[in-house]
Protein backbone atom coordinates (compact mmCIF):
# COMPACT_ATOMS: atom_id res chain seq x y z
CA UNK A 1 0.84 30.77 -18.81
CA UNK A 2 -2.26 30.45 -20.59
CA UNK A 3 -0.77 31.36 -24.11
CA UNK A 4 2.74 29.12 -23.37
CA UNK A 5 0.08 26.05 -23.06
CA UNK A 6 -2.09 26.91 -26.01
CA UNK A 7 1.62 27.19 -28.10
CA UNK A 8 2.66 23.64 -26.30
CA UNK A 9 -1.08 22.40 -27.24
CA UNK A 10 -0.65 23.67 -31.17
CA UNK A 11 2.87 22.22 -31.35
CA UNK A 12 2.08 18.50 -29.72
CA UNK A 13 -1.10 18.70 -32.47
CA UNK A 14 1.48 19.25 -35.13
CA UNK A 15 3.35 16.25 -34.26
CA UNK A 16 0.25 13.56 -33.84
CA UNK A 17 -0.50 14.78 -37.53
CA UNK A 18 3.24 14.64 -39.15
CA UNK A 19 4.79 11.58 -36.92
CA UNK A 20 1.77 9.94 -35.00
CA UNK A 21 3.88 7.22 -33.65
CA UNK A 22 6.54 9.68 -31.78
CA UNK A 23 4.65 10.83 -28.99
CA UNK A 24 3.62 7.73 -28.22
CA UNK A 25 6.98 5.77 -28.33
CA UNK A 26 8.51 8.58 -26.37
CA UNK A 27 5.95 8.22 -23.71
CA UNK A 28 6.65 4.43 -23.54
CA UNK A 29 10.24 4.95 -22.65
CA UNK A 30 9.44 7.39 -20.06
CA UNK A 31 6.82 5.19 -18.68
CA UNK A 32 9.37 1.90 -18.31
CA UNK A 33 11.76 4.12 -16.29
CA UNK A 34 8.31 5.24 -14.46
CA UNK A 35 7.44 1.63 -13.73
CA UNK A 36 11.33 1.12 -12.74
CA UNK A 37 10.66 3.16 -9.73
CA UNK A 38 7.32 1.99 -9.20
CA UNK A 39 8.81 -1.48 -7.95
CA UNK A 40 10.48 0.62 -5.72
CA UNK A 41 7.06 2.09 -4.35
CA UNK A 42 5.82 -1.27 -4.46
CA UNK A 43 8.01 -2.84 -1.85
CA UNK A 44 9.13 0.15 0.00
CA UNK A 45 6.19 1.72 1.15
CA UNK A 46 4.05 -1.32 2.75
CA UNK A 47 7.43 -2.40 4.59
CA UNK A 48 7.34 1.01 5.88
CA UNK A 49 10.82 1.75 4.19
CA UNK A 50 11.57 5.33 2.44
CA UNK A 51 11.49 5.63 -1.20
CA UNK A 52 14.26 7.80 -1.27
CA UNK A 53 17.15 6.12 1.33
CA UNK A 54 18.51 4.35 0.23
CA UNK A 55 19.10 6.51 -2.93
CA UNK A 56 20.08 3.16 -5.01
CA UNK A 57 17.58 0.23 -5.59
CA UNK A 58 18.99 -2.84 -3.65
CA UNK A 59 18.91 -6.59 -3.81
CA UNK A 60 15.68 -7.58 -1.59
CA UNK A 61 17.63 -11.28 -0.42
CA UNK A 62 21.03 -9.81 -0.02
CA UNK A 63 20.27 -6.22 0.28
CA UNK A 64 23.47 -5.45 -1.82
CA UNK A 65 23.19 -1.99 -4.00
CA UNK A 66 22.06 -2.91 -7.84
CA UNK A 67 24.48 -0.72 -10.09
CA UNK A 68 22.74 1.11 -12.85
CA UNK A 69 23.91 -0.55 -15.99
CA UNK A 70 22.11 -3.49 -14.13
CA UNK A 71 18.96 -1.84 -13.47
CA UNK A 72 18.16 -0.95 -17.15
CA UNK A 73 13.84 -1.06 -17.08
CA UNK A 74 12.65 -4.01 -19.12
CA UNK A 75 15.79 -5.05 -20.59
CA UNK A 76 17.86 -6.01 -17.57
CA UNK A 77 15.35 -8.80 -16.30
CA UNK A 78 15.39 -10.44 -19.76
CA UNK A 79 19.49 -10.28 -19.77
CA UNK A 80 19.64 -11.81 -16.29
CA UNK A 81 16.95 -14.33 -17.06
CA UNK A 82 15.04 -13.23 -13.87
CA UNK A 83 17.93 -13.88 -11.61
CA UNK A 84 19.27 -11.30 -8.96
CA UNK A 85 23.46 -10.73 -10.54
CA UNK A 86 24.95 -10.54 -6.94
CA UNK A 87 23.35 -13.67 -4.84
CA UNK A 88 21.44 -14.98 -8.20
CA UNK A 89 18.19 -15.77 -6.36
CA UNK A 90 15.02 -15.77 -8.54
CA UNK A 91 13.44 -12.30 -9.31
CA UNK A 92 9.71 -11.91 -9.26
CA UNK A 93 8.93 -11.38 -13.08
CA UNK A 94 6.15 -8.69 -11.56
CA UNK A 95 9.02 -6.31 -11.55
CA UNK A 96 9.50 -6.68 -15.16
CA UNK A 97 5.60 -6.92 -15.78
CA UNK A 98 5.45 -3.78 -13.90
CA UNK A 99 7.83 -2.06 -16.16
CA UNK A 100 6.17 -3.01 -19.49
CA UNK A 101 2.76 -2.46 -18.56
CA UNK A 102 3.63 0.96 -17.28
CA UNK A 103 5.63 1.52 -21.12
CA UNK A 104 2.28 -0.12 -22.80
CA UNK A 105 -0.66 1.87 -21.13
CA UNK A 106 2.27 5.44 -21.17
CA UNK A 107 2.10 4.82 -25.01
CA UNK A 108 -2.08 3.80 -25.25
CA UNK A 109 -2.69 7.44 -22.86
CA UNK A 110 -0.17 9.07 -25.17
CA UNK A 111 -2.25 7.80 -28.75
CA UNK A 112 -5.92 7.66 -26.85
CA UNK A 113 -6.03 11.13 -25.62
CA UNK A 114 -3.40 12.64 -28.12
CA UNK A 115 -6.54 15.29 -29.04
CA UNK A 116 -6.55 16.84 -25.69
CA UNK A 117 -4.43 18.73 -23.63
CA UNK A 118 -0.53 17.65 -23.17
CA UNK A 119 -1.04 18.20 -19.29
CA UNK A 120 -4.23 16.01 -18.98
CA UNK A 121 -1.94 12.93 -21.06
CA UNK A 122 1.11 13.80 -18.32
CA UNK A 123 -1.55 13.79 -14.97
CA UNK A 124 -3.59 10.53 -16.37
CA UNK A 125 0.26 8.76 -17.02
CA UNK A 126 0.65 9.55 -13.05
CA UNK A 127 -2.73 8.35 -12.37
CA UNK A 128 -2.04 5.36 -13.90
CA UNK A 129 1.10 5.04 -12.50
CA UNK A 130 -0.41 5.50 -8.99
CA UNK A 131 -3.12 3.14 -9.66
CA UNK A 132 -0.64 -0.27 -10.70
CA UNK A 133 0.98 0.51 -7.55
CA UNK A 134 -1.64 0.29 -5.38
CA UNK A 135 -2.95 -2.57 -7.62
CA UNK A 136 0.52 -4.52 -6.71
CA UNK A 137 0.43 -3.60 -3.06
CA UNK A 138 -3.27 -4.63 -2.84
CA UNK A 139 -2.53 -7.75 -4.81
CA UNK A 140 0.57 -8.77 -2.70
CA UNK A 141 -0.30 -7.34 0.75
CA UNK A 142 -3.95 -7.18 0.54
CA UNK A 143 -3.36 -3.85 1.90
CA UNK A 144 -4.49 -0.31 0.41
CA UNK A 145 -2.60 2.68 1.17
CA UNK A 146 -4.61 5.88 1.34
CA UNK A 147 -1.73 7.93 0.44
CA UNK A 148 -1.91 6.86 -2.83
CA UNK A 149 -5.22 6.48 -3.60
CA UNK A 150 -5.60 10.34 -1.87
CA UNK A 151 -2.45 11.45 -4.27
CA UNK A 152 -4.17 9.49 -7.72
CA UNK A 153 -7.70 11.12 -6.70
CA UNK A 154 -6.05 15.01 -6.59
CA UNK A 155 -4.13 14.11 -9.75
CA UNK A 156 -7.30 12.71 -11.30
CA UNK A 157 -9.17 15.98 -10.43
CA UNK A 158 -6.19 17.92 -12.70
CA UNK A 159 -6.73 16.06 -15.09
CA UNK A 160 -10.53 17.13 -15.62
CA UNK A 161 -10.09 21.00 -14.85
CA UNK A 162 -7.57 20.52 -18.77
CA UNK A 163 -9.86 18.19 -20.12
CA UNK A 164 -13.51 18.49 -18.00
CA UNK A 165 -14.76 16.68 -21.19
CA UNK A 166 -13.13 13.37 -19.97
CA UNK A 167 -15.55 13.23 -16.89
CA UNK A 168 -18.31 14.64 -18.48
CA UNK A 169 -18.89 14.81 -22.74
CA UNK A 170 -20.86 18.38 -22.11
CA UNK A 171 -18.91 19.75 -19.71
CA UNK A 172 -16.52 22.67 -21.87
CA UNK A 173 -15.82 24.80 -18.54
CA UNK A 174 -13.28 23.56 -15.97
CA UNK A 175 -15.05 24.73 -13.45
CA UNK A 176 -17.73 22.16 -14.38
CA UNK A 177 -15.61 19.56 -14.59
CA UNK A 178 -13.67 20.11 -11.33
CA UNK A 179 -17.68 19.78 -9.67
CA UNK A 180 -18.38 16.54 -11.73
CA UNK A 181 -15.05 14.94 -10.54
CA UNK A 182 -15.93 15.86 -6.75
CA UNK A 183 -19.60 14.73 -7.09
CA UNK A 184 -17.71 11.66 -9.26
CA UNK A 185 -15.22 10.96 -5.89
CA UNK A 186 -17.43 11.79 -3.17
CA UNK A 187 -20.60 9.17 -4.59
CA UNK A 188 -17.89 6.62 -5.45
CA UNK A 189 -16.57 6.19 -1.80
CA UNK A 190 -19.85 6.54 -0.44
CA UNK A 191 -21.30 4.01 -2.91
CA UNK A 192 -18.43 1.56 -1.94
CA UNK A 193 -18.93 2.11 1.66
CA UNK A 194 -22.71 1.44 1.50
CA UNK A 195 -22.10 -1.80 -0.62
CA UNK A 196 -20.08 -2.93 2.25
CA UNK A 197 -22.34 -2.00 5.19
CA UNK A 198 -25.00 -3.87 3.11
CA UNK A 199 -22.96 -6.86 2.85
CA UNK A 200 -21.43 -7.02 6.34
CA UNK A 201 -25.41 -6.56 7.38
CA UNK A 202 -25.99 -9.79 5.02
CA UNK A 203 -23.50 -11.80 4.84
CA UNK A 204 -20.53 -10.57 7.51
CA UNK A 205 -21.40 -12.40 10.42
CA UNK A 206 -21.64 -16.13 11.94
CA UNK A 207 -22.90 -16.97 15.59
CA UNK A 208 -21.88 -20.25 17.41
CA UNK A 209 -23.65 -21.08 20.95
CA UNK A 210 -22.34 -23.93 22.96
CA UNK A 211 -25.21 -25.77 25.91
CA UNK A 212 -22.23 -26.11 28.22
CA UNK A 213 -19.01 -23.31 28.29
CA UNK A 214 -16.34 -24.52 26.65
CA UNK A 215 -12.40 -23.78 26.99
CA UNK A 216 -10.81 -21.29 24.85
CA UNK A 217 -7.16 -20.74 24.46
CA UNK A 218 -5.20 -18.01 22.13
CA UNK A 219 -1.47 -18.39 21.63
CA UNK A 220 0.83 -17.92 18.69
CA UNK A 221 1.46 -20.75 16.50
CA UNK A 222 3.73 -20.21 14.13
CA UNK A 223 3.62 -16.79 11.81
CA UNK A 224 -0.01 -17.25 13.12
CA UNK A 225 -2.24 -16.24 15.65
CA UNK A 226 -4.73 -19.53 16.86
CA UNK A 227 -7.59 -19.58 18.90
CA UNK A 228 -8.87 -23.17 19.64
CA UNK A 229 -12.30 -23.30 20.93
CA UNK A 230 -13.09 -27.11 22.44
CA UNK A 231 -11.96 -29.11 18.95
CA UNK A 232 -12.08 -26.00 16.99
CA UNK A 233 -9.37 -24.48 15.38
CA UNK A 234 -10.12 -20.68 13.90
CA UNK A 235 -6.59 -18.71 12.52
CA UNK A 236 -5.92 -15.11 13.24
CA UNK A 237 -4.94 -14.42 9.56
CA UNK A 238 -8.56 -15.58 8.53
CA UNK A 239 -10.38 -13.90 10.90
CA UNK A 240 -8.83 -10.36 10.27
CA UNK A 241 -8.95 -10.38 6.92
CA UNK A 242 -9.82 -6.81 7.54
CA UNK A 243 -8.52 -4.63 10.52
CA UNK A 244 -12.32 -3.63 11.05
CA UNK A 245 -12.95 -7.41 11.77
CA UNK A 246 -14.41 -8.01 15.43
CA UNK A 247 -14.68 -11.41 16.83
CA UNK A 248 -16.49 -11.81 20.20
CA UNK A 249 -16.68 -14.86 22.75
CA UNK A 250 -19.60 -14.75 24.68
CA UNK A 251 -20.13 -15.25 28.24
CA UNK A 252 -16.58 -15.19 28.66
CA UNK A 253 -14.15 -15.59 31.51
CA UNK A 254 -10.39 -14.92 30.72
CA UNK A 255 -7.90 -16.64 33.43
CA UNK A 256 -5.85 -13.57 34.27
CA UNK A 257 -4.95 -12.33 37.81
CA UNK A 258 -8.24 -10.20 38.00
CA UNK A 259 -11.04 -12.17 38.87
CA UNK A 260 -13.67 -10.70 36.79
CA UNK A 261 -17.91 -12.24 36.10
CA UNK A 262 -18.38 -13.55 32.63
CA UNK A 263 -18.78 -11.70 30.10
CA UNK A 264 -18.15 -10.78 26.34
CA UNK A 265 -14.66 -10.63 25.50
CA UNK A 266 -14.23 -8.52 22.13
CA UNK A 267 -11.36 -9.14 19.91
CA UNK A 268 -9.76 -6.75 17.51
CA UNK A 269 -6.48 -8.06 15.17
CA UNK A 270 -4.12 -7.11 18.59
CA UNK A 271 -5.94 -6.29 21.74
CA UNK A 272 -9.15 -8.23 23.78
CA UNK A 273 -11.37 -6.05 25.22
CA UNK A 274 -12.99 -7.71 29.01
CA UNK A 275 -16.54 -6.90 29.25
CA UNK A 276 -15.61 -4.43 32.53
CA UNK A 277 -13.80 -2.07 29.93
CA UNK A 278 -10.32 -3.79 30.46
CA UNK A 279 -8.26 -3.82 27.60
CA UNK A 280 -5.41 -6.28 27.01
CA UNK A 281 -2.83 -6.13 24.63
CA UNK A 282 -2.29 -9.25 22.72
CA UNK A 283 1.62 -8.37 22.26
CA UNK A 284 1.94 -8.33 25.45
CA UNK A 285 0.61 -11.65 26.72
CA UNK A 286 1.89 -15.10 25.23
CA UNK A 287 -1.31 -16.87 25.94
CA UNK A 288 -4.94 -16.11 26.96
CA UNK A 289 -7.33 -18.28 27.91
CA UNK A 290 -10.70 -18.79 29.67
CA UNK A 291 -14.23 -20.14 29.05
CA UNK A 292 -17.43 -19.20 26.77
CA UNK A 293 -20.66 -20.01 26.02
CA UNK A 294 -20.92 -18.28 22.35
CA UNK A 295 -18.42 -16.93 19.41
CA UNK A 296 -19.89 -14.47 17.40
CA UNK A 297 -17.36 -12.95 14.14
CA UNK A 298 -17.84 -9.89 12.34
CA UNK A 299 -16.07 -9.49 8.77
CA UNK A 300 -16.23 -6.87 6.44
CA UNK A 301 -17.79 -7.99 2.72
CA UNK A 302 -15.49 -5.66 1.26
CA UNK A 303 -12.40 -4.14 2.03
CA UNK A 304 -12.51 -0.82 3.85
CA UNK A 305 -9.31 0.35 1.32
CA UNK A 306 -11.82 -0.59 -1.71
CA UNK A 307 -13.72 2.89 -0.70
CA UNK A 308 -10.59 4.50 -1.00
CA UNK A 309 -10.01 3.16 -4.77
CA UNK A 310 -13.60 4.11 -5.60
CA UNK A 311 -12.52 7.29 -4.44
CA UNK A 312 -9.87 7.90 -6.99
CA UNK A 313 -11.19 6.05 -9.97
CA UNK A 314 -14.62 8.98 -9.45
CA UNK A 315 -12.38 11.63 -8.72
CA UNK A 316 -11.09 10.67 -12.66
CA UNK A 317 -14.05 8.59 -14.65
CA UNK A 318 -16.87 10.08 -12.37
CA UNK A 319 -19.46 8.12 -10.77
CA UNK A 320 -20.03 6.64 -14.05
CA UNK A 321 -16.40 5.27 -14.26
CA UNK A 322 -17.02 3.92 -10.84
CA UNK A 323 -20.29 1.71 -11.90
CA UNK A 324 -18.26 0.46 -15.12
CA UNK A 325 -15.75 -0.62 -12.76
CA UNK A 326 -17.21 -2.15 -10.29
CA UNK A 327 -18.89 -4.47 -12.72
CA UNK A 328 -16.44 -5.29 -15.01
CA UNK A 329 -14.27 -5.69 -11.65
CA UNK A 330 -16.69 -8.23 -10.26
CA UNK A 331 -16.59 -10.27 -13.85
CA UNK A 332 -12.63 -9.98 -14.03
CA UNK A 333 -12.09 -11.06 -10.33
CA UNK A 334 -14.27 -14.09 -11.32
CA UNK A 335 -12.35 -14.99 -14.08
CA UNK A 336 -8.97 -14.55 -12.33
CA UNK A 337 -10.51 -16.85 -9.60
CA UNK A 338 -11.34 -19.15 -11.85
CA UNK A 339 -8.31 -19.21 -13.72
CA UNK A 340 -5.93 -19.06 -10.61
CA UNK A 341 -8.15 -22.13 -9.17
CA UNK A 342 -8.89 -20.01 -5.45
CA UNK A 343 -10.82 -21.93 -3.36
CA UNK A 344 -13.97 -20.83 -1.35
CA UNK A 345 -13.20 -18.87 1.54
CA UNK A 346 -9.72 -18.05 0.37
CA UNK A 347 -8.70 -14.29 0.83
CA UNK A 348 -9.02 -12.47 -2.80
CA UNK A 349 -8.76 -8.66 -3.15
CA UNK A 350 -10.90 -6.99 -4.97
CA UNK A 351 -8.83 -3.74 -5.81
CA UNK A 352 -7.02 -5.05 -8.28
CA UNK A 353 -9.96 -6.31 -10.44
CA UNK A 354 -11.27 -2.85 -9.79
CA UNK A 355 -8.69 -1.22 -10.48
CA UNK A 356 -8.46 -2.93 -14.00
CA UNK A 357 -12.09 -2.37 -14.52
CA UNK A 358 -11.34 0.98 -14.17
CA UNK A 359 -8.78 1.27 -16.66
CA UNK A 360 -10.81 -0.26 -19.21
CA UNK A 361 -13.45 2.50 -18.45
CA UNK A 362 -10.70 5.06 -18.70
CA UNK A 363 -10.00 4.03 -22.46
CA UNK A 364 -13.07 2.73 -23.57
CA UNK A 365 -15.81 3.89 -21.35
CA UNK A 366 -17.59 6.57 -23.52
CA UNK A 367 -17.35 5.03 -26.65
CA UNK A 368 -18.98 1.64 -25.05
CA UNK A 369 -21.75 4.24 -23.57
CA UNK A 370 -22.40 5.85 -26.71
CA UNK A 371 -22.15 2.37 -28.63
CA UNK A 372 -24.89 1.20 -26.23
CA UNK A 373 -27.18 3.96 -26.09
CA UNK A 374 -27.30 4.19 -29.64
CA UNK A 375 -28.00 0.23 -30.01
CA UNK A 376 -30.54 0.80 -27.28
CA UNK A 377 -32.48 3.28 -29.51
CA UNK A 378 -32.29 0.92 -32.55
């Protein structure tokens, strides 16, 4: 095995020297049939729905089956001008978006890395791959799916025991590198996870307290969940942001058949819990109501699925990758805020900014390092 990838090694060398641009364009055409199925991913697997059944991509409006010679990556968007062929409602131009940047950064791993192993250019590709998925799911749903941040963090760890270098300049063993990726994986969750206990300790909490008890109702409203306090109006959809969200009305009563005291009603995104330990299921009433004295929210400062991303960016770039990341993450989500005109208060993810830091680290990150440290001793 060793020898056949030493001869596949030797031969992929020959060709970066004699035709430089082949590799690269032939990993570009794999990569927009890559990001072809990736849209698949994309709006499959938050919806719950298999990747694999149906077999054939379908129409999401119609749900009729798209025939191949209409699902050409890249090409077919541009010859239906962003229109569905079979109900001709408007197609997102992320799926074609998806496809090209998939080609482009398929081609850039392809001429980057085209000194190192063949294998490490194939696992980063799926990496990457993995990576603009959850970077579309995050940016659509605002929801990160640890199945493929878990999948891109293994792949990521392949990808050093070919190449430890990647993760670590000194590192020539792949024994080494397979330690620096864990120590890279393990420090980049935790870091994540600290940030956000830090933040939620600083900044994740607001307390309201009322002289006289005031009515409370919940009910749905809409696609919405509302819970009007007196005058004031405060939307499920804001409040749970995050699923580790808590909001909490204080001194509480809750007009149900059970007479209970007051007390502090805790609410998750779909159940109150009473202050006796009774737990009520929010599907299964239409309306709650009562009296309190206090609310008191909880919200995360960071999204508990950000960990997860930390996890596979260290697992790939090391803990350095992760610092790179989450900096140049912080200045691109800026700068897309600023651009896309959000307003304060308005839900953002951060994944995708990360994510994007990250891949900028994954190309560039050593060279900036040694470009700085070398400026730094000047």
């Amino acid at each position: 095995m060793a020898a056949m990838l030493e001869e596949l090694n030797s031969y992929t060398l020959s060709v970066n020297e004699t035709t430089p641009w082949l590799l690269p364009l032939c990993f570009a055409m794999f990569g927009a049939c890559i990001g072809s199925f990736l849209n698949v991913v994309i709006y499959r697997m938050p919806r719950g729905l298999s990747v694999n059944e149906p077999s054939r991509s379908f129409c999401p409006d119609c749900r009729k089956e798209i025939p191949w010679y209409l699902n050409i990556p890249i090409v077919s968007w541009l010859l239906l001008r962003g229109r569905s062929a079979c109900c001709h409602k408007p197609i997102s131009i992320r799926y074609w978006l998806v496809e090209v940047a998939t080609a482009l950064l398929f081609a850039a791993i392809a001429w980057r890395f085209a000194a190192d192993p063949l294998p490490t250019q194939v696992l980063l590709c799926v990496w990457v791959a993995i990576m603009l998925a959850v970077l579309c799911i995050d940016q659509e749903q605002m929801v990160v799916l640890p199945v493929l941040t878990n999948s891109a963090a293994a792949v990521g760890a392949l990808a050093v025991l070919f190449a430890p270098w990647q993760i670590e300049p000194q590192s020539l063993q792949a024994t080494e590198g397979l330690m620096w990726s864990i120590i890279g994986a393990i420090s980049g969750y935790l870091l994540l996870k600290i940030t956000a206990l830090l933040g939620r300790l600083c900044f994740g909490g607001s307390r309201q307290q009322y002289e006289e008890p005031r009515a409370w109702k919940l009910r749905q409203e809409g696609d919405d969940i509302a819970l009007r306090i007196g005058n004031e109006l405060y939307l499920w959809s804001e409040l749970f942001m995050e699923a580790a969200n808590r909001v909490q009305l204080q001194e509480a009563t809750v007009n149900t058949s059970a007479k209970t005291a007051p007390g502090n009603i805790t609410f998750t995104v779909d159940t109150a819990t009473q202050a006796d330990g009774t737990v009520l299921s929010l599907e299964d009433h239409e309306e709650l109501s009562g009296t309190c004295k206090g609310l008191l929210t909880r919200k995360e400062a960071m999204g508990s699925g950000d960990a997860l991303i930390a996890l596979a960016i260290g697992a790939t770039c090391g803990w350095q990758g992760v610092l790179f990341a989450l900096v140049a993450g912080s200045f691109i989500g800026l700068l897309f805020a600023a651009i896309a005109r959000v307003r304060r208060g308005q839900p953002m993810p951060f994944g995708p900014s990360f994510i994007l830091g990250a891949l900028v680290y994954l190309f560039f990150g050593n060279s900036l390092i040694i470009w700085y440290f070398s400026n730094l001793a000047h």
